[in-house]
N, C-alpha and C. Protein backbone atom coordinates (compact mmCIF):
# COMPACT_ATOMS: atom_id res chain seq x y z
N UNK A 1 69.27 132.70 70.79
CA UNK A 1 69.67 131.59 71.61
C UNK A 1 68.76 131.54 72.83
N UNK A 2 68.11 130.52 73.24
CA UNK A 2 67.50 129.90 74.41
C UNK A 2 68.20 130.18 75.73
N UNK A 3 67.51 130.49 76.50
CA UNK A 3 68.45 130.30 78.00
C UNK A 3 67.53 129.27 78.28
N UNK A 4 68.34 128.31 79.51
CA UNK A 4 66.76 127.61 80.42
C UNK A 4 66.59 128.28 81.39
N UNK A 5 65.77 128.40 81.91
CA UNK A 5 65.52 128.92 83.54
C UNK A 5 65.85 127.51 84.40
N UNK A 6 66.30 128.42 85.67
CA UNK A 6 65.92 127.36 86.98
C UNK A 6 64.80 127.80 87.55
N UNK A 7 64.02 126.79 88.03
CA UNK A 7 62.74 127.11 88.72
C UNK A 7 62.71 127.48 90.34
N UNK A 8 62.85 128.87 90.51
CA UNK A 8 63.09 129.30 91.79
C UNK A 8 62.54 129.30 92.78
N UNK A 9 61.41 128.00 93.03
CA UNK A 9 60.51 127.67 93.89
C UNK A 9 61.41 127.17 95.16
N UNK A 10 61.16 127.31 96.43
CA UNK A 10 61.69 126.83 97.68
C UNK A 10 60.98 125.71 97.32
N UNK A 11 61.73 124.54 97.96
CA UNK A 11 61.71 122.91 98.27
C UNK A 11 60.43 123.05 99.05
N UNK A 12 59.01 122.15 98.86
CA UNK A 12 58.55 122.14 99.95
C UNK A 12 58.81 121.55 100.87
N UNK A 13 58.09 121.90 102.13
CA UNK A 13 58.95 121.19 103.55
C UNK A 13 57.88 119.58 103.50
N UNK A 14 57.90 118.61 103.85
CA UNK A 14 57.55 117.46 103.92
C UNK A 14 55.91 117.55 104.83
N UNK A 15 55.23 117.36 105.32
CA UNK A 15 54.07 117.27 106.03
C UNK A 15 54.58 116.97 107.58
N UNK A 16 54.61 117.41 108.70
CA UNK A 16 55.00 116.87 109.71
C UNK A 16 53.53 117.00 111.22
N UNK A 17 53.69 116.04 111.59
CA UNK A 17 53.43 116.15 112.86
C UNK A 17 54.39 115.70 114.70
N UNK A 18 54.11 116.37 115.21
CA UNK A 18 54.95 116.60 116.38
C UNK A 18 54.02 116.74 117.38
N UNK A 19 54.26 115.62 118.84
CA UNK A 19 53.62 115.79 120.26
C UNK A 19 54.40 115.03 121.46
N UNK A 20 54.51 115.84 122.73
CA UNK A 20 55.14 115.11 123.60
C UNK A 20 54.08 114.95 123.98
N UNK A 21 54.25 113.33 124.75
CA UNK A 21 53.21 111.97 125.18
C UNK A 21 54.19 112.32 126.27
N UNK A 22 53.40 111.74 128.03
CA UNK A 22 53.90 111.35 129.05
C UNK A 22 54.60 110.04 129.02
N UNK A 23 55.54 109.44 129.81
CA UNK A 23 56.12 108.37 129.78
C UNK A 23 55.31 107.38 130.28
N UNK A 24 54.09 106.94 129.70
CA UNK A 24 53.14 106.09 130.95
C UNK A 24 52.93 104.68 129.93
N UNK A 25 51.89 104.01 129.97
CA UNK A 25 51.29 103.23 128.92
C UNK A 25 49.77 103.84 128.29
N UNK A 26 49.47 105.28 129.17
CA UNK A 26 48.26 105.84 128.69
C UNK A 26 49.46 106.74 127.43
N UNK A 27 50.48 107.27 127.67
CA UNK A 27 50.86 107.85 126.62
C UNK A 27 51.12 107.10 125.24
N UNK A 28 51.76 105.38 125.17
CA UNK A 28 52.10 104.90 124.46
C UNK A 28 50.91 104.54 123.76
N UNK A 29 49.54 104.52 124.49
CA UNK A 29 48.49 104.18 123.45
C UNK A 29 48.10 105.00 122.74
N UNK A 30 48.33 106.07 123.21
CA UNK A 30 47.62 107.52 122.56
C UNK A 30 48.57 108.13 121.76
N UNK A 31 49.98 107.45 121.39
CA UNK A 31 51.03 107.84 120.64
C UNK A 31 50.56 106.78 118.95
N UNK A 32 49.74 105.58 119.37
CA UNK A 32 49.10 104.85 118.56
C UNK A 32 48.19 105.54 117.94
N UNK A 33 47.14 105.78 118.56
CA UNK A 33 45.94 106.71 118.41
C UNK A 33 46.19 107.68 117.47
N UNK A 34 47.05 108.38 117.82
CA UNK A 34 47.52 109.59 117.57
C UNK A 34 47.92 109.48 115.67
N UNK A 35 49.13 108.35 116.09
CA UNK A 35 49.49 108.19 114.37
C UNK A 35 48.16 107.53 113.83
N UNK A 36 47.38 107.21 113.91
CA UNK A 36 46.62 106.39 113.00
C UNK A 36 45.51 107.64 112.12
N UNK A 37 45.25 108.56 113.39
CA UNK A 37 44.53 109.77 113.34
C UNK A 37 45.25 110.82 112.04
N UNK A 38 46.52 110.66 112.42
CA UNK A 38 47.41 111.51 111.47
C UNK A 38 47.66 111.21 110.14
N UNK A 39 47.41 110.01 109.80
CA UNK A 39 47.52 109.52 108.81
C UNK A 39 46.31 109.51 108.12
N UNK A 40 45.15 109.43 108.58
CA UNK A 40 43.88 109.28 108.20
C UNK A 40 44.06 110.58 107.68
N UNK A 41 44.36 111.65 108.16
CA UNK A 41 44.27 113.43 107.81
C UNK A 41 44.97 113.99 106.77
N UNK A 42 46.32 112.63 106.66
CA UNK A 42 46.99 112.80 105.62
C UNK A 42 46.67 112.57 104.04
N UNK A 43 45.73 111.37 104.12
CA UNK A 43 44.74 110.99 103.27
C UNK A 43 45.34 109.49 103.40
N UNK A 44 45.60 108.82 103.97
CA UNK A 44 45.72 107.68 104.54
C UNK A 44 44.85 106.58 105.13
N UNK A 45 44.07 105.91 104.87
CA UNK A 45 43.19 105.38 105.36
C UNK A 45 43.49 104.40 106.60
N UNK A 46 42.56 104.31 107.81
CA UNK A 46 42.90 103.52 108.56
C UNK A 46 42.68 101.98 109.14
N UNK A 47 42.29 101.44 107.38
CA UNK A 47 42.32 100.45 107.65
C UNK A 47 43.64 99.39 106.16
N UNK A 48 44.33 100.70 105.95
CA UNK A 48 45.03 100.35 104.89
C UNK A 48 46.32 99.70 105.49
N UNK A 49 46.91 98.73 104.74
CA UNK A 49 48.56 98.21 104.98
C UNK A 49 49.56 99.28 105.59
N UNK A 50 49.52 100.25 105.25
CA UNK A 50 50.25 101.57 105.29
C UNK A 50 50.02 101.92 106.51
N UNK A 51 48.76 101.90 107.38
CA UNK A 51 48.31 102.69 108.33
C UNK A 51 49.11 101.70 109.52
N UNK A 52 48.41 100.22 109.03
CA UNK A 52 48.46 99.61 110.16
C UNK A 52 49.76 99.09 110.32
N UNK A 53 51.00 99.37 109.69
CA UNK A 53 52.15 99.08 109.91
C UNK A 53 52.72 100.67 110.26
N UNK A 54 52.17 101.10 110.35
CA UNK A 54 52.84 102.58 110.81
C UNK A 54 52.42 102.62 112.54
N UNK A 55 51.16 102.25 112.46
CA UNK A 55 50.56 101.86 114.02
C UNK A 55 51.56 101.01 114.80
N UNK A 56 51.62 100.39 114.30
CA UNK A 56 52.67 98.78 114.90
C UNK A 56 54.00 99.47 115.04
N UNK A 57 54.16 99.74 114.26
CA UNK A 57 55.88 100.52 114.60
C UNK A 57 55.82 101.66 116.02
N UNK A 58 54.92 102.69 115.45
CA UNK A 58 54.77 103.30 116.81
C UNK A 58 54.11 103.00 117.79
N UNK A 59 53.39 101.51 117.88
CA UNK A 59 53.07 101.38 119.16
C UNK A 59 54.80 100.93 120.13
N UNK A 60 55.32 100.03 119.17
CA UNK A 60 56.27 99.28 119.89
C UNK A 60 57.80 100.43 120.34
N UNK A 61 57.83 101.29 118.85
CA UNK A 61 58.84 102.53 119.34
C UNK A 61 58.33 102.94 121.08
N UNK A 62 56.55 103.52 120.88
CA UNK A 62 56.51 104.45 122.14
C UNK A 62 56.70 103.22 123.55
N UNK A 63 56.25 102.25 123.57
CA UNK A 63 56.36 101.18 124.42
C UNK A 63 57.76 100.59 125.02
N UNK A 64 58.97 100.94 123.97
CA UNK A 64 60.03 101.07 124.22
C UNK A 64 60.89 102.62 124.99
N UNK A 65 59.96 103.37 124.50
CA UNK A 65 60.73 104.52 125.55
C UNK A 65 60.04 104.68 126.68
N UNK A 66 58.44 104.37 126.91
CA UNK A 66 57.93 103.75 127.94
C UNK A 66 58.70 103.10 128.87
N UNK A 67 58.83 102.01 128.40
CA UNK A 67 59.68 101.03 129.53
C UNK A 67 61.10 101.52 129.73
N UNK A 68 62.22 101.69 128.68
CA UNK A 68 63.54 101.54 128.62
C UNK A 68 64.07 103.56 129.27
N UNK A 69 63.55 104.20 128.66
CA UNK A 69 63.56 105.27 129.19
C UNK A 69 62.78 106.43 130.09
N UNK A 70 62.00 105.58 130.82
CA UNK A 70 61.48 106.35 131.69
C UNK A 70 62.33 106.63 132.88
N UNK A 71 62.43 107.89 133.13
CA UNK A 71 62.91 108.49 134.20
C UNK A 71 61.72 109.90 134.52
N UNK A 72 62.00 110.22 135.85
CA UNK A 72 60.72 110.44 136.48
C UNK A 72 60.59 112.10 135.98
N UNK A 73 58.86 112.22 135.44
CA UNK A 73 59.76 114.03 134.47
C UNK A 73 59.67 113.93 133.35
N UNK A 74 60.13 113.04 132.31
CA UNK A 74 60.51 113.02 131.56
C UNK A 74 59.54 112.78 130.57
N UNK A 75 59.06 113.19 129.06
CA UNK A 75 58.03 112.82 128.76
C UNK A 75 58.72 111.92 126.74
N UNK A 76 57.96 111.83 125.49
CA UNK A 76 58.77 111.19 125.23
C UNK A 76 57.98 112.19 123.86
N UNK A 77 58.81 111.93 122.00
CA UNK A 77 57.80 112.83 121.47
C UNK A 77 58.18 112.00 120.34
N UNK A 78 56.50 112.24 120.13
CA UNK A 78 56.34 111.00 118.68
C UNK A 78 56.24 112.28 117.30
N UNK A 79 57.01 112.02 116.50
CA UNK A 79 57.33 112.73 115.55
C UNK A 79 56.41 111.48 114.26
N UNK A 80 55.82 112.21 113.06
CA UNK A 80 55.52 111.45 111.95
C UNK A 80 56.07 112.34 110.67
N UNK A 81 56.39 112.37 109.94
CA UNK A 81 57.22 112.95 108.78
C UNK A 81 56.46 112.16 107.70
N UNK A 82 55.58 112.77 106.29
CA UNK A 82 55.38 112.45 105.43
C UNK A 82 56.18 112.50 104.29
N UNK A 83 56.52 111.29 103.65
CA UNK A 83 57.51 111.68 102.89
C UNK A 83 57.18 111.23 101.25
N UNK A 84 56.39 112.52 101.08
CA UNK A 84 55.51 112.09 99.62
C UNK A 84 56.26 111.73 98.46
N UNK A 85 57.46 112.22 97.98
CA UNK A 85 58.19 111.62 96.72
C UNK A 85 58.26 109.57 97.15
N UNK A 86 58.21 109.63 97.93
CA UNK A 86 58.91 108.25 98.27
C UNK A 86 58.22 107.45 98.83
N UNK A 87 56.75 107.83 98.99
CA UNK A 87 55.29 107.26 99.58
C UNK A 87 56.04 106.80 100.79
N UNK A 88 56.39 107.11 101.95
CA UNK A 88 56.69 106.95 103.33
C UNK A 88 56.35 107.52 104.11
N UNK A 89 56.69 107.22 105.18
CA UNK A 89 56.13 107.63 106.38
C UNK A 89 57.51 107.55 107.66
N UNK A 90 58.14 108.56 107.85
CA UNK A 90 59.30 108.37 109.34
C UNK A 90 58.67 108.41 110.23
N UNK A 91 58.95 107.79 111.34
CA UNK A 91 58.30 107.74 112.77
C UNK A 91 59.49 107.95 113.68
């Protein structure tokens, strides 16, 4: 009689990048910068649909904690999460 195995590999963890940006508008551009860079590394190109809607989202996310949550000190952190089963991208 056959057994099956389970395949006792740990889950891999997803691809991540992580940085606190200052609360300024030099941080919110460079929170742009930043993802477009990250994505390119991911194998993402930066002039693809993918890139440039990932740009747009985090320009307007960091531009919003820019404005809405700045308090003095305080800095803000752009997280990107690759999420390869599901070709995505969290911001």
């Amino acid at each position: 009689m056959k057994s099956s195995s389970v395949s006792a590999e740990p889950p891999t963890q997803a691809p991540q990048f992580t940085i606190r940006l200052s609360s300024t508008r030099r941080g919110a551009r460079l929170a742009r910068r930043l993802a477009g860079q990250q994505l390119a590394a991911w194998g993402i190109p930066y002039d693809s649909e993918a890139a440039q809607a990932v740009a747009l989202v985090t320009a307007e996310l960091a531009s919003n904690a820019v404005a809405h949550g700045c308090v003095p000190g305080r800095d803000f952190r752009l997280t990107l999460i690759l999420l390869p089963g599901r070709d995505a991208v969290r911001v």
